[in-house]
Each structure stands twice: as C-alpha cells, then as structure tokens.
Protein backbone atom coordinates (compact mmCIF):
# COMPACT_ATOMS: atom_id res chain seq x y z
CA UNK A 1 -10.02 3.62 16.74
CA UNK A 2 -7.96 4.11 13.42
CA UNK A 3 -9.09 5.44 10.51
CA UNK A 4 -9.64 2.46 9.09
CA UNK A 5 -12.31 1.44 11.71
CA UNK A 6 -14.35 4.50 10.17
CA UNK A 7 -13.82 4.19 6.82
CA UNK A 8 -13.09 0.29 5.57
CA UNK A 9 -15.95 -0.81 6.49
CA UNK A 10 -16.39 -2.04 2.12
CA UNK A 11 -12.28 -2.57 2.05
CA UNK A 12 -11.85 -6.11 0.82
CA UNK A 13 -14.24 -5.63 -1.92
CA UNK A 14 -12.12 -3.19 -3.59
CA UNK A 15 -8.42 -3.83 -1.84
CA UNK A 16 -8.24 -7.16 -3.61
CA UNK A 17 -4.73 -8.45 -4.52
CA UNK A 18 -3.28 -7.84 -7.33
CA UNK A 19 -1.57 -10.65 -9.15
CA UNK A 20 1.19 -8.50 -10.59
CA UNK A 21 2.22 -6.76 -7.22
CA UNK A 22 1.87 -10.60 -5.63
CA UNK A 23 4.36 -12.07 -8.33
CA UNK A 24 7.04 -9.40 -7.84
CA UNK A 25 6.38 -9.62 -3.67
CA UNK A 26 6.85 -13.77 -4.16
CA UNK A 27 9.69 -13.40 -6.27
CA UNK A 28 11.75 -10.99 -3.51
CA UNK A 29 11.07 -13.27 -0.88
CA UNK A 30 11.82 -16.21 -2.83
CA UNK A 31 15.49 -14.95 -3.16
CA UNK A 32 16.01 -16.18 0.77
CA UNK A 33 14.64 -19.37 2.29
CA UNK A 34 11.42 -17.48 4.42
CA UNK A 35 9.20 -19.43 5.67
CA UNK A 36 7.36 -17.83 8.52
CA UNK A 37 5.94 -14.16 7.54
CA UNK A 38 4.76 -11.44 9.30
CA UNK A 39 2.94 -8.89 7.29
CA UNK A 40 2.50 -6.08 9.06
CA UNK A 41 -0.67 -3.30 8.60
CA UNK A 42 -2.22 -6.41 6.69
CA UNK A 43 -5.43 -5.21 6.55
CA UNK A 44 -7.94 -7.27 5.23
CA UNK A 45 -5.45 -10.06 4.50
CA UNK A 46 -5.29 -9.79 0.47
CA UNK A 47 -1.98 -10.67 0.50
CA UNK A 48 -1.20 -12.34 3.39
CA UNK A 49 -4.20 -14.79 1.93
CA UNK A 50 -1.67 -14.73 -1.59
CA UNK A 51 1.77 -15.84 0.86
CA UNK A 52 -0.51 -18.50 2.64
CA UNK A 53 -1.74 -20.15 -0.43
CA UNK A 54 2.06 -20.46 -1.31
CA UNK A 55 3.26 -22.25 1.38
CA UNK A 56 4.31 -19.77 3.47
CA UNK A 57 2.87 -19.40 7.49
CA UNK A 58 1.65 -15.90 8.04
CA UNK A 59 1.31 -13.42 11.14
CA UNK A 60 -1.29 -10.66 9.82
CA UNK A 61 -0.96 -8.20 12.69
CA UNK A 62 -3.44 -4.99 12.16
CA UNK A 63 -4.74 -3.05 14.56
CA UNK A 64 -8.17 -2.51 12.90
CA UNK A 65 -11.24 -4.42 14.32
CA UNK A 66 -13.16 -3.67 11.27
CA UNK A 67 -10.38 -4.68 8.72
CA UNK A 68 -9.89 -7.66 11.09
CA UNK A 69 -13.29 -8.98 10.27
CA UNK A 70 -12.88 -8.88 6.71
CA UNK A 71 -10.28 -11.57 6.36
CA UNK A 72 -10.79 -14.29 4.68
CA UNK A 73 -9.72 -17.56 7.26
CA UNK A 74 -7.02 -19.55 6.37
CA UNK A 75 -5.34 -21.94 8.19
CA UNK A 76 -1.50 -20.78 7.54
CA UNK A 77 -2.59 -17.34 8.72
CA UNK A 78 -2.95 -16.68 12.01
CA UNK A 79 -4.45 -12.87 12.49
CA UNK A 80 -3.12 -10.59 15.63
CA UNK A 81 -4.18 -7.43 17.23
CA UNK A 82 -1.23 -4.98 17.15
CA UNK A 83 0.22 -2.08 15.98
CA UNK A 84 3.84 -1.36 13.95
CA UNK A 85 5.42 -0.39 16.99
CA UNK A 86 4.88 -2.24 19.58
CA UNK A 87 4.86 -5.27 17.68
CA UNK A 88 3.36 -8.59 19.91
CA UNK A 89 5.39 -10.98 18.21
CA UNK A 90 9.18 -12.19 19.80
CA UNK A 91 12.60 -11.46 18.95
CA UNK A 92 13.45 -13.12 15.51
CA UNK A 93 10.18 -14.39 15.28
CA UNK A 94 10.06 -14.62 11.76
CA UNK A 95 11.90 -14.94 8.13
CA UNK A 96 10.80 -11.72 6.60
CA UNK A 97 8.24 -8.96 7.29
CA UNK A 98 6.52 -7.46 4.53
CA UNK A 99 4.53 -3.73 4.76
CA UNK A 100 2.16 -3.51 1.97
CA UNK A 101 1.18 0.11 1.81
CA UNK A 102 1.20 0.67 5.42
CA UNK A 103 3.82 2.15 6.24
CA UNK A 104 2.72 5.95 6.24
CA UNK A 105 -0.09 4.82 8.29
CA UNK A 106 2.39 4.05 11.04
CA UNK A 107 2.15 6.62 13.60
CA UNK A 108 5.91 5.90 15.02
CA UNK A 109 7.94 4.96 12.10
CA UNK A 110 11.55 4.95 13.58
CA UNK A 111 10.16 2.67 16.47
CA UNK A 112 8.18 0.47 13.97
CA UNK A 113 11.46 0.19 12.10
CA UNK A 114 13.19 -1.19 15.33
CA UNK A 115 10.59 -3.52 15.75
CA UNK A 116 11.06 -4.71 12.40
CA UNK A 117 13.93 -5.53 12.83
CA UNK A 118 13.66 -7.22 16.25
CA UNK A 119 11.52 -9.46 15.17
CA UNK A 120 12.97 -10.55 11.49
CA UNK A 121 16.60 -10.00 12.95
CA UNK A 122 18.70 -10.48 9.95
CA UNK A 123 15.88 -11.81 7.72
CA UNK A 124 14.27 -9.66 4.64
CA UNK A 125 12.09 -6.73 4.77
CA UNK A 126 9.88 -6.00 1.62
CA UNK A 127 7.75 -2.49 1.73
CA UNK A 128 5.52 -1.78 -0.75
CA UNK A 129 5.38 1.94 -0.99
CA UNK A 130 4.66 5.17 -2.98
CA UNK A 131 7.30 8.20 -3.73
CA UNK A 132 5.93 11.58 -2.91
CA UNK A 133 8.30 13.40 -5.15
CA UNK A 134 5.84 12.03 -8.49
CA UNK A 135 2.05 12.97 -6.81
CA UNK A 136 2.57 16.65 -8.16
CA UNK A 137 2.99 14.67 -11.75
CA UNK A 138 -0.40 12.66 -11.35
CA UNK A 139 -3.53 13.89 -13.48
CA UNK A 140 -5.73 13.33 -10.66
CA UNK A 141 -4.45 15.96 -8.09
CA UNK A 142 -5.80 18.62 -10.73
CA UNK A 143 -9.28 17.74 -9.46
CA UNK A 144 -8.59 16.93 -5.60
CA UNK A 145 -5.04 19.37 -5.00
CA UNK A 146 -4.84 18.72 -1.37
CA UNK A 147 -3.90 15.43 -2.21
CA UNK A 148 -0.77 16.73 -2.89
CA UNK A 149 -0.17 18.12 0.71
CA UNK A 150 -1.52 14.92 1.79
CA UNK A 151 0.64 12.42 0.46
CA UNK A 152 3.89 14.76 1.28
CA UNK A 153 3.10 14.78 4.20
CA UNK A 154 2.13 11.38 5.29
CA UNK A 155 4.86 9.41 2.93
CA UNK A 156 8.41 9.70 3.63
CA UNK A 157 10.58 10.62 0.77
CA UNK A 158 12.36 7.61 -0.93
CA UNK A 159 15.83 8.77 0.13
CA UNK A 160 15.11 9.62 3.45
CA UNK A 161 12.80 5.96 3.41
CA UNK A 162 16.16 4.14 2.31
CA UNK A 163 18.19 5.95 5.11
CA UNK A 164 15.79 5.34 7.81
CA UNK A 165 16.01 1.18 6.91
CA UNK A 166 19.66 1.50 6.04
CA UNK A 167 20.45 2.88 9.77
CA UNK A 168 18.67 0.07 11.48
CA UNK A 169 19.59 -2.63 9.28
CA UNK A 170 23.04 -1.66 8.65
CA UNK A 171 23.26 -2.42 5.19
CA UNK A 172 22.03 -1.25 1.31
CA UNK A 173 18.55 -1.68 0.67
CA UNK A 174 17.66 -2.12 -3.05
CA UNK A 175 14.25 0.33 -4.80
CA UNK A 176 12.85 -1.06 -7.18
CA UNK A 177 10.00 0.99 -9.33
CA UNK A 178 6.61 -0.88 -10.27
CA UNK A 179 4.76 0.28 -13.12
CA UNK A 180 1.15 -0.09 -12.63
CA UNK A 181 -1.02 -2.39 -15.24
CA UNK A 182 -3.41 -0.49 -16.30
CA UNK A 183 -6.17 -3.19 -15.15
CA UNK A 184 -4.69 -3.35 -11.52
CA UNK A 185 -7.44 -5.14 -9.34
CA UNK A 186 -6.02 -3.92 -6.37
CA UNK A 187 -7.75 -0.07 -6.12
CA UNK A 188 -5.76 2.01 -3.75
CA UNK A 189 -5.06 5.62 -5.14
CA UNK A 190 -3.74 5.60 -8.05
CA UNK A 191 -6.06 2.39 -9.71
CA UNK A 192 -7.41 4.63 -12.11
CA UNK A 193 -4.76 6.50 -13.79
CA UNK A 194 -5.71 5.12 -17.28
CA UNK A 195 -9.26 4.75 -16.22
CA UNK A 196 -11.08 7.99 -14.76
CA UNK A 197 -14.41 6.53 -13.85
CA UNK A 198 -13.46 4.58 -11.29
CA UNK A 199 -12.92 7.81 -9.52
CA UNK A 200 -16.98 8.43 -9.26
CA UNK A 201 -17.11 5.06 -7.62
CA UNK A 202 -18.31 5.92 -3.98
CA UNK A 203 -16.78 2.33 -3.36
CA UNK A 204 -13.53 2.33 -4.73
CA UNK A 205 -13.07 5.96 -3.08
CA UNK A 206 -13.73 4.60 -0.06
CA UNK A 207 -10.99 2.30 -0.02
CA UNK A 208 -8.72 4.78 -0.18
CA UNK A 209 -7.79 7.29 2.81
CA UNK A 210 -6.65 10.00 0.97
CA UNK A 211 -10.49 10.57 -0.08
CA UNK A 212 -11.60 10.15 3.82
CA UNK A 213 -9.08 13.28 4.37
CA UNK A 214 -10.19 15.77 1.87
CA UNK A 215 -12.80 18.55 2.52
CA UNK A 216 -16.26 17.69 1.72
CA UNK A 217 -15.91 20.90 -0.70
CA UNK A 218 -12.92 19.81 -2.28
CA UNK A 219 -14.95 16.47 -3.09
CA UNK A 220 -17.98 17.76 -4.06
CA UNK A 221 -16.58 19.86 -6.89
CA UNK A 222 -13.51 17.51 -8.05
CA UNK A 223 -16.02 14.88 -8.56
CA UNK A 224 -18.08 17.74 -10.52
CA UNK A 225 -15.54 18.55 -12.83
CA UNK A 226 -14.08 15.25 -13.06
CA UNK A 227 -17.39 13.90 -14.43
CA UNK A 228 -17.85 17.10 -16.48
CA UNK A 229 -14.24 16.42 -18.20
CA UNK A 230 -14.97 13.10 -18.98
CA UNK A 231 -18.67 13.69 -20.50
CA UNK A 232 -17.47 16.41 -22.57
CA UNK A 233 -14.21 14.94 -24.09
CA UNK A 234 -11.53 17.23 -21.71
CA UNK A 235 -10.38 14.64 -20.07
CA UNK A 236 -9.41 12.23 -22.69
CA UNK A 237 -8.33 15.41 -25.05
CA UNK A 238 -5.72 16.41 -22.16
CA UNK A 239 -5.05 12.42 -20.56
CA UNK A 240 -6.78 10.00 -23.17
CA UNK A 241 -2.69 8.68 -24.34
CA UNK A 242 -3.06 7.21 -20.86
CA UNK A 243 -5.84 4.89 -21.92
CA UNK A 244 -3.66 3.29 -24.55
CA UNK A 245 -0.93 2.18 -22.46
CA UNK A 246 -0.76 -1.06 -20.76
CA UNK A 247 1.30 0.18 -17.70
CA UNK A 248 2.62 3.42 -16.17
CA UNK A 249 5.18 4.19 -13.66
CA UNK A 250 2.55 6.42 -11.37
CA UNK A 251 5.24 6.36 -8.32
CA UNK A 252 5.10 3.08 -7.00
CA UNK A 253 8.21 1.34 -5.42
CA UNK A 254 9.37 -1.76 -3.53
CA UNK A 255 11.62 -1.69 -1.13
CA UNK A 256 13.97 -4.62 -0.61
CA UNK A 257 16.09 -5.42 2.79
CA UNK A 258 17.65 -8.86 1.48
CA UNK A 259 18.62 -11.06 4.51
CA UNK A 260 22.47 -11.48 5.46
C-alpha cells in the first residue's frame, strides 16, 4: 500500500491541473516531435488527461489503487499498475517521460532513473520538481517546522538532481524556475503562499503528504495559531505583501532532458 492509498482518497478534487504548469510542460515537449508519453507517478491523471486532450497517447503508470480510480477515462490514455523502478513498459517505448511531482515519492531513485531512460532511450525527460534549499524561506514552515526536515529529506537537492540525470543521460539538463500564480488550481504544498486559508482546508491538506507526515501535535497547534494570525491581523502584518503579488518563485523547478 503507498501512502497515497491512505491518504488520496479526495485527491483529484484538489490536485486539479493547473493551466500554467500545463502550458510550460506542452511547450518543453513541443520542442521534440513526442508523440507517445509516459507519465510516470501520474496519479489521478490531471495531466496526463491535459497531454491526451492534445494529441498526444499517454501511459499513466501509478502504483496507487486508490489514485487509480480517480482518473478520469480517456481514450489516448491507457492507465498501468507500476512503480518508477521497475517500470512495465519496453525498451524505448516511448518519446518522452514526464514526472510531475513524483519523483521524491520514488523509493529507488537511481534505478527509476535507469528505467527512465530505458524506456525513452534518447527521447526527453521533463520533471516537475521542488528545491529544498528555499523551504527554510517559506512562511508556512513557521507554523508546521518539521516540514522543513521533511522536504530535505525526501527531495533531492537541485544540483545533486541535475547530476543524478546528467550521469544516466550523458548530457546537460536545463532548470528552469516556475513562479507560482498566485491563483494556482493545482493545490499541492505550497498553493497557498499568497492565500493562508486554504491551509484550514481539511481537503486541500489532505492532498498533500507533507500534512499526512506531521505529528498530530504539530497540526493541532499550527492550525491554532495559523487561524489565530490570520483573525487577528499577524499574519497579513508579517506576510500580507504576498497577497498583492500575482506570482512568486516559492521553489518550484522544471527539469528538462531535451532528446538527442
């Protein structure tokens, strides 16, 4: 069972696609001529629904039953049991893999990595990730400050990231930092940097696996003062700029394997 099995059970209400993140991912794989896409830890299928509805054919391979049933059915997608590293697809089976905010959940990353790239051979990878070095930065681990440990932990650094794909690609990978709008639809962590509430949303939490980690303790009394800030002005006195900005570089970053 993964944690998603125990805790996604609400995912594709909240994990919706974002049209900003799915215009940048189009545009990277529209610099090579994919066709065939395997989008790997595709969890409910938000944006393997977004590739399919623009042309492109689609393996959605995710090991969660309970993410599985979520997915909306579509006809260029065709949805597989598996995990990252043992990937049930054949060599060069595809024109480009994408990992949407996956990849830390991968137990094996090195092996996922060669698996990657035995089945996209010298097609394009595209990883949609977050860079541990900014979570100290984020307003939000003042409330909840074992997220902190938490996403050190679980994300690889974005140098080490680039090395790890550079080594079994064998050539440069490109980074390139998204700034979050601040009315992103798609509510994984860091949805509600401009917008605190959405924090005391049992539903959006949920979504989000950092939130399934944290002590019950930790919850109780981040949500406390988090609700406290906010009703008594703190919050926006300390974080309320944040509110007027349209978008926000919270730590966000694709990562781009062109083909060759």
């Amino acid at each position: 069972m993964t944690l998603y099995d125990v805790i996604g059970k609400t995912y594709a209400s909240t994990r919706r696609s974002d049209s900003r993140i799915a215009e940048k991912l189009l545009e990277l794989l529209a610099s090579s001529q994919a066709s065939m896409i395997a989008d790997i830890g595709a969890g409910a299928g938000s944006y393997a629904l977004v590739l399919a509805e623009c042309g492109y054919r689609v393996f959605a391979i995710e090991p969660s039953a309970t993410m599985r049933s979520q997915a909306i059915a579509h006809p260029a997608i065709e949805w597989i049991n598996g995990s990252a590293d043992n990937l049930p697809l054949p060599n060069q089976a595809v024109d480009a893999v994408i990992i949407m905010l996956a990849f830390h959940h991968f137990q094996d990353y090195r092996q996922a990595l060669c698996e990657v790239h035995r089945v996209v051979g010298n097609g394009q990878i595209v990883l949609f990730t977050y860079d541990p070095a900014m979570i100290s930065s984020f307003w939000l681990t003042k409330y909840f400050p074992s997220f902190i440990q938490d996403v050190e932990s679980t994300f690889l650094s974005i140098p080490q990231l680039i090395d790890e794909i550079q080594t079994v690609v064998g050539h440069v990978v490109n980074v390139i930092p998204f700034l979050l709008p601040h009315d992103l639809s798609d509510s994984f962590a860091a949805v509600g940097w401009a917008r605190p509430e959405l924090y005391l949303d049992g539903s959006i939490r949920n979504g989000i696996s950092s939130f399934a980690k944290i002590d019950t303790d930790e919850l109780d009394n981040g949500l406390s003062q988090l609700r406290e800030d906010l009703e008594n002005g703190m919050w926006d006195q300390e974080y309320g700029h944040l509110r007027q900005r349209k978008q926000y570089d919270v730590g966000y970053r694709f990562i781009h394997s062109p083909a060759i």
